[in-house]
C-alpha atoms as a PDB file:
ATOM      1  CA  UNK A   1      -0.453  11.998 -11.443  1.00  0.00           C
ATOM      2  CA  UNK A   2       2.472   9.722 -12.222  1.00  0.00           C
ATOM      3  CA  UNK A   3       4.209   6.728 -10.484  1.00  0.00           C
ATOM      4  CA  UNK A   4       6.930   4.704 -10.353  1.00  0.00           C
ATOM      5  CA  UNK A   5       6.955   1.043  -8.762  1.00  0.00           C
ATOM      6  CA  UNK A   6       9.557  -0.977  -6.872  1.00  0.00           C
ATOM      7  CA  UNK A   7      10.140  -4.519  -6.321  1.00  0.00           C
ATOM      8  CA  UNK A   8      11.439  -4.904  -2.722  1.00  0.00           C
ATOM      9  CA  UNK A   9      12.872  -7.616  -0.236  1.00  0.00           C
ATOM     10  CA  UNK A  10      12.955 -10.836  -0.185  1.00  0.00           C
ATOM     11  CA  UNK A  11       8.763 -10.603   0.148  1.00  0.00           C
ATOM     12  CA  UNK A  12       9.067  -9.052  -3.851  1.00  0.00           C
ATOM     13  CA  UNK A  13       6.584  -6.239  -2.066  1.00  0.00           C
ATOM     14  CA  UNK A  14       6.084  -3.585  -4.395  1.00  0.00           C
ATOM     15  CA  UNK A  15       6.570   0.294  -2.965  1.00  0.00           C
ATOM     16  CA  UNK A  16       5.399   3.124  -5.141  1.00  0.00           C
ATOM     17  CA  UNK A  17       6.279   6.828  -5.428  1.00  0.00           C
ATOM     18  CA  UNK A  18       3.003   8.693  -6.361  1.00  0.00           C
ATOM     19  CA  UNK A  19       4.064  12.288  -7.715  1.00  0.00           C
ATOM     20  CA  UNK A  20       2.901  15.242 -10.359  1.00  0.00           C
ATOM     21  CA  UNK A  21       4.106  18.458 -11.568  1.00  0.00           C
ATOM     22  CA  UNK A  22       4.080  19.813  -8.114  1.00  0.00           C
ATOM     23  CA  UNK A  23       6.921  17.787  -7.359  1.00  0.00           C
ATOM     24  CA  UNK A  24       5.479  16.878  -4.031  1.00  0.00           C
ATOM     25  CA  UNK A  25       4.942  12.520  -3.799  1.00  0.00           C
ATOM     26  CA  UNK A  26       4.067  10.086  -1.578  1.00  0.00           C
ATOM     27  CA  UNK A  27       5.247   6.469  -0.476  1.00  0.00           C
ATOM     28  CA  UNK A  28       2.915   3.810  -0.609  1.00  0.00           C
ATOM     29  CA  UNK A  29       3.907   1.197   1.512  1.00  0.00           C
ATOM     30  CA  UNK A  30       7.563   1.173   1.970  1.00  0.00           C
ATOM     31  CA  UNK A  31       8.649  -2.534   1.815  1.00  0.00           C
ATOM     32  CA  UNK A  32      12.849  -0.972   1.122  1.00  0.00           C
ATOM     33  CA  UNK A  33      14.745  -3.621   3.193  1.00  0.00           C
ATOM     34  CA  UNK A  34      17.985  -3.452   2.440  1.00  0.00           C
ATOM     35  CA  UNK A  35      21.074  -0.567   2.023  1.00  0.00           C
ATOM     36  CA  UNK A  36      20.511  -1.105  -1.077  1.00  0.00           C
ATOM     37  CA  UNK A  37      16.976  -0.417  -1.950  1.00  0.00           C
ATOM     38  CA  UNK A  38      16.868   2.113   0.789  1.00  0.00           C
ATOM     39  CA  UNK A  39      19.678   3.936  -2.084  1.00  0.00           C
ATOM     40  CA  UNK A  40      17.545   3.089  -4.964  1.00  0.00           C
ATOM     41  CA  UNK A  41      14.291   4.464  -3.834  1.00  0.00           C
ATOM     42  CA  UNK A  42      16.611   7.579  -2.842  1.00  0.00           C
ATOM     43  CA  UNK A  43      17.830   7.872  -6.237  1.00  0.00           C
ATOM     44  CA  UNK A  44      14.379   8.147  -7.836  1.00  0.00           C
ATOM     45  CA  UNK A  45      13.164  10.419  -5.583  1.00  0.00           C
ATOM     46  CA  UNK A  46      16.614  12.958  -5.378  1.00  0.00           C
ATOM     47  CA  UNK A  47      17.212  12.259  -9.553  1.00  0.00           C
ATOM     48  CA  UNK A  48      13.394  13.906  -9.791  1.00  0.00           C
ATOM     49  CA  UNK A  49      13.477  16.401  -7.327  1.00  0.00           C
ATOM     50  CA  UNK A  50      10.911  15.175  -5.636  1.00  0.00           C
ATOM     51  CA  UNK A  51       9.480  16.623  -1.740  1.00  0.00           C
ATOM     52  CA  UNK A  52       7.822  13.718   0.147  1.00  0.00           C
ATOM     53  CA  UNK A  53       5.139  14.348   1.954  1.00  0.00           C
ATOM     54  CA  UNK A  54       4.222  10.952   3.794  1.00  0.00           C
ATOM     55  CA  UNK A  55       4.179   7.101   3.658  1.00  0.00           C
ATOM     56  CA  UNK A  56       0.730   6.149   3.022  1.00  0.00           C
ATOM     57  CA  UNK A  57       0.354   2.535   3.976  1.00  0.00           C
ATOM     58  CA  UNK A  58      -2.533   0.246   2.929  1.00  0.00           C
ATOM     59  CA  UNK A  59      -1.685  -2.180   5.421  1.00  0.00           C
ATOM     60  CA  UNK A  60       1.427  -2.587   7.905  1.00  0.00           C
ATOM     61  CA  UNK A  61       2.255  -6.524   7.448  1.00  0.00           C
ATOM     62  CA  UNK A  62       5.667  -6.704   8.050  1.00  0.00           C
ATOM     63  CA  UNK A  63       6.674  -6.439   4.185  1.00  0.00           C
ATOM     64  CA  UNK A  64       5.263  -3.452   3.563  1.00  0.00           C
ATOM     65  CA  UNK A  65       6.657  -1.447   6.762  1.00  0.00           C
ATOM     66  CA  UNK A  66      10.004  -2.630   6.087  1.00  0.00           C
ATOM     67  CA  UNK A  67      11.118   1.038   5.508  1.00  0.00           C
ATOM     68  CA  UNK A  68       8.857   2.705   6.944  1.00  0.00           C
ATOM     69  CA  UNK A  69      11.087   3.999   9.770  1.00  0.00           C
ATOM     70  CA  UNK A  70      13.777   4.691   6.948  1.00  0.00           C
ATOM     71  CA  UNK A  71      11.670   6.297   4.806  1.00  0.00           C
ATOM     72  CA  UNK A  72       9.932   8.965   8.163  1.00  0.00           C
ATOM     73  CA  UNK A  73      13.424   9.788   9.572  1.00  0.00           C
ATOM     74  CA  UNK A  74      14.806  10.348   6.126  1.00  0.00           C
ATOM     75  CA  UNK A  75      12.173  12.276   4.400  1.00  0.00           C
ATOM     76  CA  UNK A  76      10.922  13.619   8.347  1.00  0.00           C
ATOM     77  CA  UNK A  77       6.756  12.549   6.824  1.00  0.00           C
ATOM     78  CA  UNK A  78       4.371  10.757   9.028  1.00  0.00           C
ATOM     79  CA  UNK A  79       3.354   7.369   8.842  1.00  0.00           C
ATOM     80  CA  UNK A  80      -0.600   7.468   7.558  1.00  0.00           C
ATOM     81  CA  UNK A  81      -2.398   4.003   7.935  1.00  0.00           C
ATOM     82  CA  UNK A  82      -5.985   3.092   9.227  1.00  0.00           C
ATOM     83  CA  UNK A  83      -6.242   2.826  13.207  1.00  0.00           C
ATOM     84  CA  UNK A  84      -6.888  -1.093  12.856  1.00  0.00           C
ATOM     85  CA  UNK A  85      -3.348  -1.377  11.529  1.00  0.00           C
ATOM     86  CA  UNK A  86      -1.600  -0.233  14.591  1.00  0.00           C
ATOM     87  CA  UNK A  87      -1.596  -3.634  16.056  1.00  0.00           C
ATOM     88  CA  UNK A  88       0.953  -4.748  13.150  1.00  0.00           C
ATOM     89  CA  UNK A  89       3.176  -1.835  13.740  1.00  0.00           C
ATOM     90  CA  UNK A  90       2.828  -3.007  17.650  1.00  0.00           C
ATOM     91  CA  UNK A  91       3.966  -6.753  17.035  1.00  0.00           C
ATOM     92  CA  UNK A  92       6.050  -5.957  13.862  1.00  0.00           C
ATOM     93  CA  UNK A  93       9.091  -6.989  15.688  1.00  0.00           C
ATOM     94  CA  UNK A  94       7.160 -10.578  16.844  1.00  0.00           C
ATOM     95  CA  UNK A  95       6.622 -10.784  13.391  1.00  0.00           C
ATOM     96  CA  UNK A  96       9.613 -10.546  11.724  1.00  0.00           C
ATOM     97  CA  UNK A  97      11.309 -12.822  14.667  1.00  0.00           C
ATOM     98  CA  UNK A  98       8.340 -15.348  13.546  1.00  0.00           C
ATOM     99  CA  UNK A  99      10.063 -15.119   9.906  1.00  0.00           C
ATOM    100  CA  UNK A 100      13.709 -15.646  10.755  1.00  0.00           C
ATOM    101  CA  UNK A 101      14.362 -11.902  10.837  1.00  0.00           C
ATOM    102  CA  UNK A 102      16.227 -10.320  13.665  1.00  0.00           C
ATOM    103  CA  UNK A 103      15.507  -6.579  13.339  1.00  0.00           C
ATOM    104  CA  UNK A 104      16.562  -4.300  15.872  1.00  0.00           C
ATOM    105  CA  UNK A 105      14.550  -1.036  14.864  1.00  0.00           C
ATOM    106  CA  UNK A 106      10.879  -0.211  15.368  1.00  0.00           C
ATOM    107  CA  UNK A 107       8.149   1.211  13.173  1.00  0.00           C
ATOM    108  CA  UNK A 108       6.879   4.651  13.719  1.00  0.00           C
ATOM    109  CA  UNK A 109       3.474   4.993  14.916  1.00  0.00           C
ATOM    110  CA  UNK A 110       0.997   6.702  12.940  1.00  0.00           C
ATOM    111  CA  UNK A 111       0.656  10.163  12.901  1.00  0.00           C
ATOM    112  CA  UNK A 112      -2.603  10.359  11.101  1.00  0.00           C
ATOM    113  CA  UNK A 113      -5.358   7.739  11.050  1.00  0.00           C
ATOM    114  CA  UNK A 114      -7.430   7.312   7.805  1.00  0.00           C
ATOM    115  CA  UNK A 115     -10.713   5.470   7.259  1.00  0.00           C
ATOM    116  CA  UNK A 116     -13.416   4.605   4.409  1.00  0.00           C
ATOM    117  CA  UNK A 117     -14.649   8.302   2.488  1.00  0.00           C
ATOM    118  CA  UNK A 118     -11.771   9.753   3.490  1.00  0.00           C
ATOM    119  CA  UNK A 119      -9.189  11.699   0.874  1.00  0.00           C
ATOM    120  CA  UNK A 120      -5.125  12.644   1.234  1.00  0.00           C
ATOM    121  CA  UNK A 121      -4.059  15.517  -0.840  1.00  0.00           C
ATOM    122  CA  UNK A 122      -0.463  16.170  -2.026  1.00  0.00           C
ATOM    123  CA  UNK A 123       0.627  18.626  -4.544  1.00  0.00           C
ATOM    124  CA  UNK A 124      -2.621  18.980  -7.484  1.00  0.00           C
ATOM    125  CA  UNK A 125      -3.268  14.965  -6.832  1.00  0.00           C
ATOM    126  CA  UNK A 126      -5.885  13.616  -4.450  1.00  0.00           C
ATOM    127  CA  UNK A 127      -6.203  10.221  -3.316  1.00  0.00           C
ATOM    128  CA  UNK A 128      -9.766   8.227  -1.856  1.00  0.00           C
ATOM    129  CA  UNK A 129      -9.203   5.910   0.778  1.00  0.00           C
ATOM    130  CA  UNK A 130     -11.465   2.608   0.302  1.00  0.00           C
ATOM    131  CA  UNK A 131     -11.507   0.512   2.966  1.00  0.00           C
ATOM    132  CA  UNK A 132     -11.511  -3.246   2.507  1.00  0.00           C
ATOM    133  CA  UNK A 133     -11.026  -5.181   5.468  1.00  0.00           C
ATOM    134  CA  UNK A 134     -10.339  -8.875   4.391  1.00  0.00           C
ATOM    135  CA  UNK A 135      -6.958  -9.436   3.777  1.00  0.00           C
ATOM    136  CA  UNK A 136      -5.898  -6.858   6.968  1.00  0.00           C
ATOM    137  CA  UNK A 137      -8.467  -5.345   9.203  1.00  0.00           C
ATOM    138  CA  UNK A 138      -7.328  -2.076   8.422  1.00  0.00           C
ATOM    139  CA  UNK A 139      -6.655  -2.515   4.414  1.00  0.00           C
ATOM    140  CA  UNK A 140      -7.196   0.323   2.550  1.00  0.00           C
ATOM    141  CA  UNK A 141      -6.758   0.812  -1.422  1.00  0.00           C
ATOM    142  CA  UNK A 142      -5.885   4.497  -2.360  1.00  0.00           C
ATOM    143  CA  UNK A 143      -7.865   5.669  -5.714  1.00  0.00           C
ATOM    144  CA  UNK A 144      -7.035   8.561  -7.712  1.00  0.00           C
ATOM    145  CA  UNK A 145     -10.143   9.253 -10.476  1.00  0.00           C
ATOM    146  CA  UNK A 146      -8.635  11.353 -12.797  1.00  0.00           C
ATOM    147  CA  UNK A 147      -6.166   8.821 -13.904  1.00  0.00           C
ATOM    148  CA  UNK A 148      -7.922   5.912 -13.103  1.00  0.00           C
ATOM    149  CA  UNK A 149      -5.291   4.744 -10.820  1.00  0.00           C
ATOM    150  CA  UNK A 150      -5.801   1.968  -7.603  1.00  0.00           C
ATOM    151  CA  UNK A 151      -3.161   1.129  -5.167  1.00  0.00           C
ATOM    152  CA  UNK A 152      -4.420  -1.892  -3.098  1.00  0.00           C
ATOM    153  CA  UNK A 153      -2.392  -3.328  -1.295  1.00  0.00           C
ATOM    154  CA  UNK A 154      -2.825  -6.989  -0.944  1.00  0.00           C
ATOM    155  CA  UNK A 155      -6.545  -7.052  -1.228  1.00  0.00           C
ATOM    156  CA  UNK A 156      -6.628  -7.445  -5.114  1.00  0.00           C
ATOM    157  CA  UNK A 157      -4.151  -9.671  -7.160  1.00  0.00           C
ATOM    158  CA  UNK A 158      -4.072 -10.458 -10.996  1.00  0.00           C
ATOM    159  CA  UNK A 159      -6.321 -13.430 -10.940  1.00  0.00           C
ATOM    160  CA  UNK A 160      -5.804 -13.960  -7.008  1.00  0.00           C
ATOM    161  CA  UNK A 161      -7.176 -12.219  -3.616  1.00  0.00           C
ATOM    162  CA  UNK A 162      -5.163 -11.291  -0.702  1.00  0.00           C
ATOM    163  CA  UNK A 163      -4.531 -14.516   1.885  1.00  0.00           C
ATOM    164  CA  UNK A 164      -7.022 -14.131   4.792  1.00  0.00           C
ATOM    165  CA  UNK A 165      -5.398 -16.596   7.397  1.00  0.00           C
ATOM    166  CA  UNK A 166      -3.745 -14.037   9.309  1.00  0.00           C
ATOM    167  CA  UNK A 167      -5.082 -12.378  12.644  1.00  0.00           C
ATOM    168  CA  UNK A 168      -7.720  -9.810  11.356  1.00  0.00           C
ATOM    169  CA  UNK A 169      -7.984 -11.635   8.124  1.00  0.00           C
ATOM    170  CA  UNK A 170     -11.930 -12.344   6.513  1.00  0.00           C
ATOM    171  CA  UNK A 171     -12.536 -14.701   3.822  1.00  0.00           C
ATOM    172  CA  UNK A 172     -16.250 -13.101   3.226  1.00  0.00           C
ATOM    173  CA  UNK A 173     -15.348  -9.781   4.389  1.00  0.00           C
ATOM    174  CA  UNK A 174     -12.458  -9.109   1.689  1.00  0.00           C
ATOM    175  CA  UNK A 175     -14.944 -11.138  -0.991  1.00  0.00           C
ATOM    176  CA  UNK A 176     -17.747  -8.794  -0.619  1.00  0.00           C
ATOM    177  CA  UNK A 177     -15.705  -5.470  -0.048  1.00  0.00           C
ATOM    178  CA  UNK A 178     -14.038  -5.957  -3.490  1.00  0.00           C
ATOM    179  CA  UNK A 179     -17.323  -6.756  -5.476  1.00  0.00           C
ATOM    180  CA  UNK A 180     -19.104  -3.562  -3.379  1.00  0.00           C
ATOM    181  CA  UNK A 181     -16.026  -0.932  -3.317  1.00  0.00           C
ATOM    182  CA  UNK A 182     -13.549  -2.000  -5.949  1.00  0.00           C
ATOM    183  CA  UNK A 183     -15.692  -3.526  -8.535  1.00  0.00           C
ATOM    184  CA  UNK A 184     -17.904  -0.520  -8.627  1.00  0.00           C
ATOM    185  CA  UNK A 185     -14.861   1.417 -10.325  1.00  0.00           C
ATOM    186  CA  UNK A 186     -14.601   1.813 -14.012  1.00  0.00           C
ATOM    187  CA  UNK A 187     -13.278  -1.303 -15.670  1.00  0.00           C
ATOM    188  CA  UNK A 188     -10.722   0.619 -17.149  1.00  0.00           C
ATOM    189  CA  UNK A 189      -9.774   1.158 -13.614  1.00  0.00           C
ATOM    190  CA  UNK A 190      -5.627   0.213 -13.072  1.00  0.00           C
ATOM    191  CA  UNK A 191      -5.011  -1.840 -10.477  1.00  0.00           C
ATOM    192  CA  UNK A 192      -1.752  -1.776  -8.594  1.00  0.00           C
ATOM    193  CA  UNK A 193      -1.173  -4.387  -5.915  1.00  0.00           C
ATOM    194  CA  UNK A 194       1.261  -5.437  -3.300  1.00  0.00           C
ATOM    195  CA  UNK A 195       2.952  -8.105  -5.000  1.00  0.00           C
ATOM    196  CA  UNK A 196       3.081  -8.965  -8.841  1.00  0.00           C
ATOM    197  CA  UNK A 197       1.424  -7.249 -11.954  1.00  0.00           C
ATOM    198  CA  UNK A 198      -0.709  -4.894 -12.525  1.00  0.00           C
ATOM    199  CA  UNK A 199      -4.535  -5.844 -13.855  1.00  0.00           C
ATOM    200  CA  UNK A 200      -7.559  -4.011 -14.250  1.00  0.00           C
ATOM    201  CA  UNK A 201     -10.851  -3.845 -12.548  1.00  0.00           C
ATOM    202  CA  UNK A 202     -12.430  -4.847 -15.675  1.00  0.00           C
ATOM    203  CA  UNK A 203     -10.194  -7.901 -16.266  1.00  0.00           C
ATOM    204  CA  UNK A 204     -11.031  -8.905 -12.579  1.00  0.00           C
ATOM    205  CA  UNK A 205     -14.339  -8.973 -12.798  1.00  0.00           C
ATOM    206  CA  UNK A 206     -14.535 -10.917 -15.806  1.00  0.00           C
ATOM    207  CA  UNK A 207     -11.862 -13.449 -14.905  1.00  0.00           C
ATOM    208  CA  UNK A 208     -10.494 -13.726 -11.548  1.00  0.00           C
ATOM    209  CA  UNK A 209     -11.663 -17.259 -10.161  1.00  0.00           C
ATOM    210  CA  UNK A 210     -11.893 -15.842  -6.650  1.00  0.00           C
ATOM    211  CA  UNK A 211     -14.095 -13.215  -7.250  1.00  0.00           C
ATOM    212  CA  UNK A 212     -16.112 -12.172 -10.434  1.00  0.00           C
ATOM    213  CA  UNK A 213     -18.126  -9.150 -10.928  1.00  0.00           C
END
């Protein structure tokens, strides 16, 4: 499985495109605010043929479902997310009014729930949904093995955690679901969050200040 990252909005959230030799790919978390970015991630996606086949979100704060009604009228996918997201897609407009933002449009509701155990299959890749609540109370990470690959979300930073100060947010809970779920990955484990670099499990666990294995 390969990907290809994006740094989007004013938020600097970062969207990937998940694909393989199928040519079939997914979205994770579409944070494409602008004309422009909605053309960029276009680009990728028409310059390598590629046949979406949903927006997987691992949470739905407002600057990661930027584009997500772009991205399901566009591509005509559904929306995946864990059920205790839907309240964010419910209040997203709240939200970005909260922020300064005056946006007309409204998310698309889910069309399929996921939860901890689960998988999502698209062309020869498959993808494990881990649940850790936390930073969201629906945050999931999305793991494929063979590669070694982890899209979190804003659960795990380089050397940081996700904030937990927003409604749904748990201190403890996001502490202990990393060092259960996420730390019991392979070090060599690649971690790609929501905003910023990527890291590794193992260079978590031996030096993030918030939480070491």
């Amino acid at each position: 499985m390969k990907y290809q990252s994006f740094e989007f909005s004013p938020f600097q959230e970062n969207t990937y495109v998940l694909y393989d030799e199928s040519k079939e790919c997914v979205i994770v978390d579409a944070g494409n605010f602008s004309e422009y970015e909605h053309e960029k991630l276009d680009a990728f996606i028409e310059q390598n043929q590629l046949k979406p086949k949903a927006l997987l979100q691992t949470h739905n704060h407002l600057d990661h479902l930027f584009g997500a009604k772009y991205v399901t009228d566009k591509y005509q996918v559904p929306l995946v997310c864990h059920a205790d997201e839907v309240p964010w897609i419910k209040r997203y407009k709240a939200t970005c009014a909260a922020y300064g933002l005056e946006i007309d449009e409204e998310p698309p509701m889910p069309q399929q729930l996921i939860a901890q155990g689960d998988s999502f299959q698209f062309g020869n890749s498959k993808l494990e949904v881990i649940h850790v609540p936390g930073h969201s109370a629906g945050g999931v990470a999305f793991y494929n093995a063979p590669n070694g690959l982890l899209f979190c979300g804003d659960i795990l930073f380089d050397a940081s955690i996700g904030r937990t100060d927003l409604p749904g947010g748990n201190y403890e809970q996001l502490i202990s679901g990393i060092k259960e779920k996420l730390y019991a990955l392979p070090d060599t484990t690649r971690v790609f969050p929501g905003h910023g670099r990527e890291t590794s499990i193992g260079k978590e666990k031996n030096s993030n200040p918030y939480v070491k294995g």
